[in-house]
Protein backbone atom coordinates (compact mmCIF):
# COMPACT_ATOMS: atom_id res chain seq x y z
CA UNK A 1 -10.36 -26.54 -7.91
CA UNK A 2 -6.43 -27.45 -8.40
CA UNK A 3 -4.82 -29.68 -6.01
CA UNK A 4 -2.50 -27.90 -3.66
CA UNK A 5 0.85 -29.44 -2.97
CA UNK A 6 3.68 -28.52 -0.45
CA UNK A 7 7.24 -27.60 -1.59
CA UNK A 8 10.25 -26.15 0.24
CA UNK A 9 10.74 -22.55 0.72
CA UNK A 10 14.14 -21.22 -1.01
CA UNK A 11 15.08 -18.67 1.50
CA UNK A 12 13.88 -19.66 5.16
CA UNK A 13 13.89 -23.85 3.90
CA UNK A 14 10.30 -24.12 5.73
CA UNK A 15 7.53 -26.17 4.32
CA UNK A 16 4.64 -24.31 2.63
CA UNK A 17 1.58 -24.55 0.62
CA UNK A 18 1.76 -23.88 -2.54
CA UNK A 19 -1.46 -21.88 -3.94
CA UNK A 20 -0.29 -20.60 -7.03
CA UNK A 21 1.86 -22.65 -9.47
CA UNK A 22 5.48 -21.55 -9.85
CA UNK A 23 5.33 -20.47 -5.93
CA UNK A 24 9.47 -20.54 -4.63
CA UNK A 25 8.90 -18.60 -0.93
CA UNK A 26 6.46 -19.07 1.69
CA UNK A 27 6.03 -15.13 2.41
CA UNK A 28 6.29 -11.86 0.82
CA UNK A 29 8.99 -11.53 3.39
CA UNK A 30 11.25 -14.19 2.00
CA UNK A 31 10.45 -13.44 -1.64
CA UNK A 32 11.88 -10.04 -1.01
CA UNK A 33 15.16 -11.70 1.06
CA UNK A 34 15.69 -13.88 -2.35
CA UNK A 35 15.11 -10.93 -4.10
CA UNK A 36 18.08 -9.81 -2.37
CA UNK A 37 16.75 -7.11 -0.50
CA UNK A 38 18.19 -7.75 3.43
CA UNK A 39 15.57 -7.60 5.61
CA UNK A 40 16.49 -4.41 7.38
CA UNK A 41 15.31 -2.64 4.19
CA UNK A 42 12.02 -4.93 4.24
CA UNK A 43 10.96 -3.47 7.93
CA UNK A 44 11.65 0.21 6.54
CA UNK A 45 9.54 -0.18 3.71
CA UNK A 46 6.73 2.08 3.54
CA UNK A 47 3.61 2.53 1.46
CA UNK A 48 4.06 4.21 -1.82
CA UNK A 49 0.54 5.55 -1.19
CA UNK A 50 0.26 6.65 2.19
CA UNK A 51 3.51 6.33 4.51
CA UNK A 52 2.37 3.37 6.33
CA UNK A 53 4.64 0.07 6.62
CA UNK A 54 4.18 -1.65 3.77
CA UNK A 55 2.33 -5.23 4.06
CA UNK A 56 2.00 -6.13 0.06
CA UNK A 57 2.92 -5.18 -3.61
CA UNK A 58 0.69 -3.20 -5.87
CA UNK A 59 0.75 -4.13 -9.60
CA UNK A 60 0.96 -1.90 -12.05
CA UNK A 61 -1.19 -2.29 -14.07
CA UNK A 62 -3.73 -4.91 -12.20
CA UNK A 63 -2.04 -8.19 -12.87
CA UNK A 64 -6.16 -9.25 -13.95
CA UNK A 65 -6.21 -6.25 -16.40
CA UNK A 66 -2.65 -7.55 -17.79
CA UNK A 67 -4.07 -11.06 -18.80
CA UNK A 68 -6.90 -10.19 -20.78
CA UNK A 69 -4.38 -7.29 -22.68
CA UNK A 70 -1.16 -10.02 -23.61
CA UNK A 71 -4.04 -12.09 -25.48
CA UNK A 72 -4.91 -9.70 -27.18
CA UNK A 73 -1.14 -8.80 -27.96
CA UNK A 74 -0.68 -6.06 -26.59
CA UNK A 75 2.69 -5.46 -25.04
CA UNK A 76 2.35 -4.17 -21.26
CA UNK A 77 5.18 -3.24 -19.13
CA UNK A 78 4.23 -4.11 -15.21
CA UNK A 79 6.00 -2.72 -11.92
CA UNK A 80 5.37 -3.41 -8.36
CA UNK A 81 5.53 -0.92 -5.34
CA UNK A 82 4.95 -1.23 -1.55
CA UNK A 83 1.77 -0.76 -0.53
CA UNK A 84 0.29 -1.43 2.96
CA UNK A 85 -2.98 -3.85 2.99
CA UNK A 86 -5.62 -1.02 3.47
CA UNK A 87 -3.55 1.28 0.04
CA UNK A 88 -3.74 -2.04 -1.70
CA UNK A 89 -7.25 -3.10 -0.87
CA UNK A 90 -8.94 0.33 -1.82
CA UNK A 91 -7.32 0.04 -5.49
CA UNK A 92 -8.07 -3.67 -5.51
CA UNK A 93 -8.57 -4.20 -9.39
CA UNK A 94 -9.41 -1.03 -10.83
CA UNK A 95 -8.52 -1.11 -14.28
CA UNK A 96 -9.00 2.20 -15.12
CA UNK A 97 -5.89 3.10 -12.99
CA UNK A 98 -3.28 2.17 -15.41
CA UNK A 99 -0.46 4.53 -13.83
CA UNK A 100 1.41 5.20 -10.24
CA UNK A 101 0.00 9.04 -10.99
CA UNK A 102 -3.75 7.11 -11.44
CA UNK A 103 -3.84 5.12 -8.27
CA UNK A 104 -2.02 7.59 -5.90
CA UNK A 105 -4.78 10.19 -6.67
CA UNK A 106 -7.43 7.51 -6.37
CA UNK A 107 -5.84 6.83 -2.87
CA UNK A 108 -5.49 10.45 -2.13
CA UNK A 109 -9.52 10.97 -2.42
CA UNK A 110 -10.47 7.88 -0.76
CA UNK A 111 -8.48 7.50 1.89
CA UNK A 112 -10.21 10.57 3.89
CA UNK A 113 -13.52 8.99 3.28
CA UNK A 114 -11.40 5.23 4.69
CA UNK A 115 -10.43 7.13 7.78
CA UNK A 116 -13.25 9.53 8.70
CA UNK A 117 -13.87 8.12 11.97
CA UNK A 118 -10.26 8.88 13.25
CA UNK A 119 -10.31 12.36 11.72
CA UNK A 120 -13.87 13.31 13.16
CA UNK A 121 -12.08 13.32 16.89
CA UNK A 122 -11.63 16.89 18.37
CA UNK A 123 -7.94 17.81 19.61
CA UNK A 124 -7.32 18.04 23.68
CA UNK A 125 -5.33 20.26 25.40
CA UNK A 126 -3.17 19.39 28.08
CA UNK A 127 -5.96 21.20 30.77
CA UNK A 128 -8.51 19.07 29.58
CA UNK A 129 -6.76 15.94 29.66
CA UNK A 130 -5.83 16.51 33.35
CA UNK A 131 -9.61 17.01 34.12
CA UNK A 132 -10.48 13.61 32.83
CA UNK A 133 -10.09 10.24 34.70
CA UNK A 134 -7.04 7.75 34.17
CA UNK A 135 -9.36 5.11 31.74
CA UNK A 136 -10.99 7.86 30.05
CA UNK A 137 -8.01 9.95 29.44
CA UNK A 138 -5.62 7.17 27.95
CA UNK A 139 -8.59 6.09 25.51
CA UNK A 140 -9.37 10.41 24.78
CA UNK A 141 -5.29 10.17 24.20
CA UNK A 142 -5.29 6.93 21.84
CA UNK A 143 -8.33 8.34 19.80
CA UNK A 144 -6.26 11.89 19.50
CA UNK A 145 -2.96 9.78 18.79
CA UNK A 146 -5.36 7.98 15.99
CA UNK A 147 -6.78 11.31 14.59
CA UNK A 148 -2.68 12.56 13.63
CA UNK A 149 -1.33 9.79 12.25
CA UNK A 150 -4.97 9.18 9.82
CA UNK A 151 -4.07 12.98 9.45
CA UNK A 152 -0.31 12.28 8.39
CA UNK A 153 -1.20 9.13 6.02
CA UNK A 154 -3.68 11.58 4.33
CA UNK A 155 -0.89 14.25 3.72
CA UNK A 156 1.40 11.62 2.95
CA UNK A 157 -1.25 10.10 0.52
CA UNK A 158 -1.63 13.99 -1.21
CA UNK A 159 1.57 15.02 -1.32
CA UNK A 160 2.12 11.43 -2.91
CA UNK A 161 -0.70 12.41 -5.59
CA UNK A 162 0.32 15.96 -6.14
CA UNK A 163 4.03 14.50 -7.19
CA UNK A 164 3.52 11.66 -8.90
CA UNK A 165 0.96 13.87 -11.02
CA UNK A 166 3.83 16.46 -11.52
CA UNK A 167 6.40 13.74 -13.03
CA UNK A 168 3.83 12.28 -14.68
CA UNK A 169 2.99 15.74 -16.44
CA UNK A 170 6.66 16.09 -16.95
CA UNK A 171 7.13 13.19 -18.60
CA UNK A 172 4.15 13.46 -21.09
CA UNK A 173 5.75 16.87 -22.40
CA UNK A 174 8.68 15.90 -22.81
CA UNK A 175 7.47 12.95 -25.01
CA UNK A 176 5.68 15.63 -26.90
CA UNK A 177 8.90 17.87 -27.85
């Protein structure tokens, strides 16, 4: 195991443990700032994939599927985009998704299957609601306020898919011509 050592963050100046060699920020935060992104941008950053805040980076492609290619000499061009920590986690190292088009449709199929307990919960009318007592009507509320916004990060997610599929498309054919 390599020793860790402390250094001094460029942007905020605090003191931080370095885990990876080369390390100049303490937080994906203040590696954006230095990128020179202010950080009213950083808070409106959402997920490429789904909608949601964005919490992390995804590489593409994997950053371990990179490695193993540049010994081998192959030249591979890598991007980042925002991705929240569930997006990012559910593609966690799958090299066969080599492309944005890849990963969002990956997303697009598992995220219903990530969120089925929040989409399983019937819709209440108003009528119903009044019917109910105060505790069990604000937790029948949060559970319906759950069920549309898993509903809106899954038509995010699709519509996501169903685009980046059509550039992708587009770009293939006009490679062709």
């Amino acid at each position: 195991m390599g020793r860790r050592t402390t250094a001094i963050c460029r942007e905020c100046h605090a003191e931080f443990k370095v885990w990876r060699q080369g390390a100049t920020t303490c937080s994906f935060k203040c590696q954006l700032t230095q990128w020179g992104a202010d950080l009213k941008q950083i808070e409106r950053a959402r997920c490429a994939y789904c909608g949601d805040p964005a919490t992390d980076e995804d590489h593409i492609p994997p950053r371990s599927a990179v490695a193993s290619l540049r010994t081998a000499n192959i030249r591979v061009f890598m991007h980042t985009v925002p991705s929240c920590a569930e997006c990012n986690s559910a593609i966690l190292n799958r090299r066969a998704l080599w492309t944005f088009a890849e990963r969002a449709a990956y997303v697009a199929d598992a995220l219903p299957q990530r969120l089925a307990k929040a989409l399983a919960c019937p819709d209440w009318d108003d009528e119903d609601l009044e019917e109910l007592g105060p505790t069990l009507r604000q937790h029948v509320e949060m559970s319906v306020y759950r069920r549309r916004w898993a509903q809106d990060r899954c038509d995010f997610a699709e519509a996501t898919a169903i685009t980046a599929n059509q550039w992708a498309s587009f770009g293939a054919s006009h490679l062709d011509e």
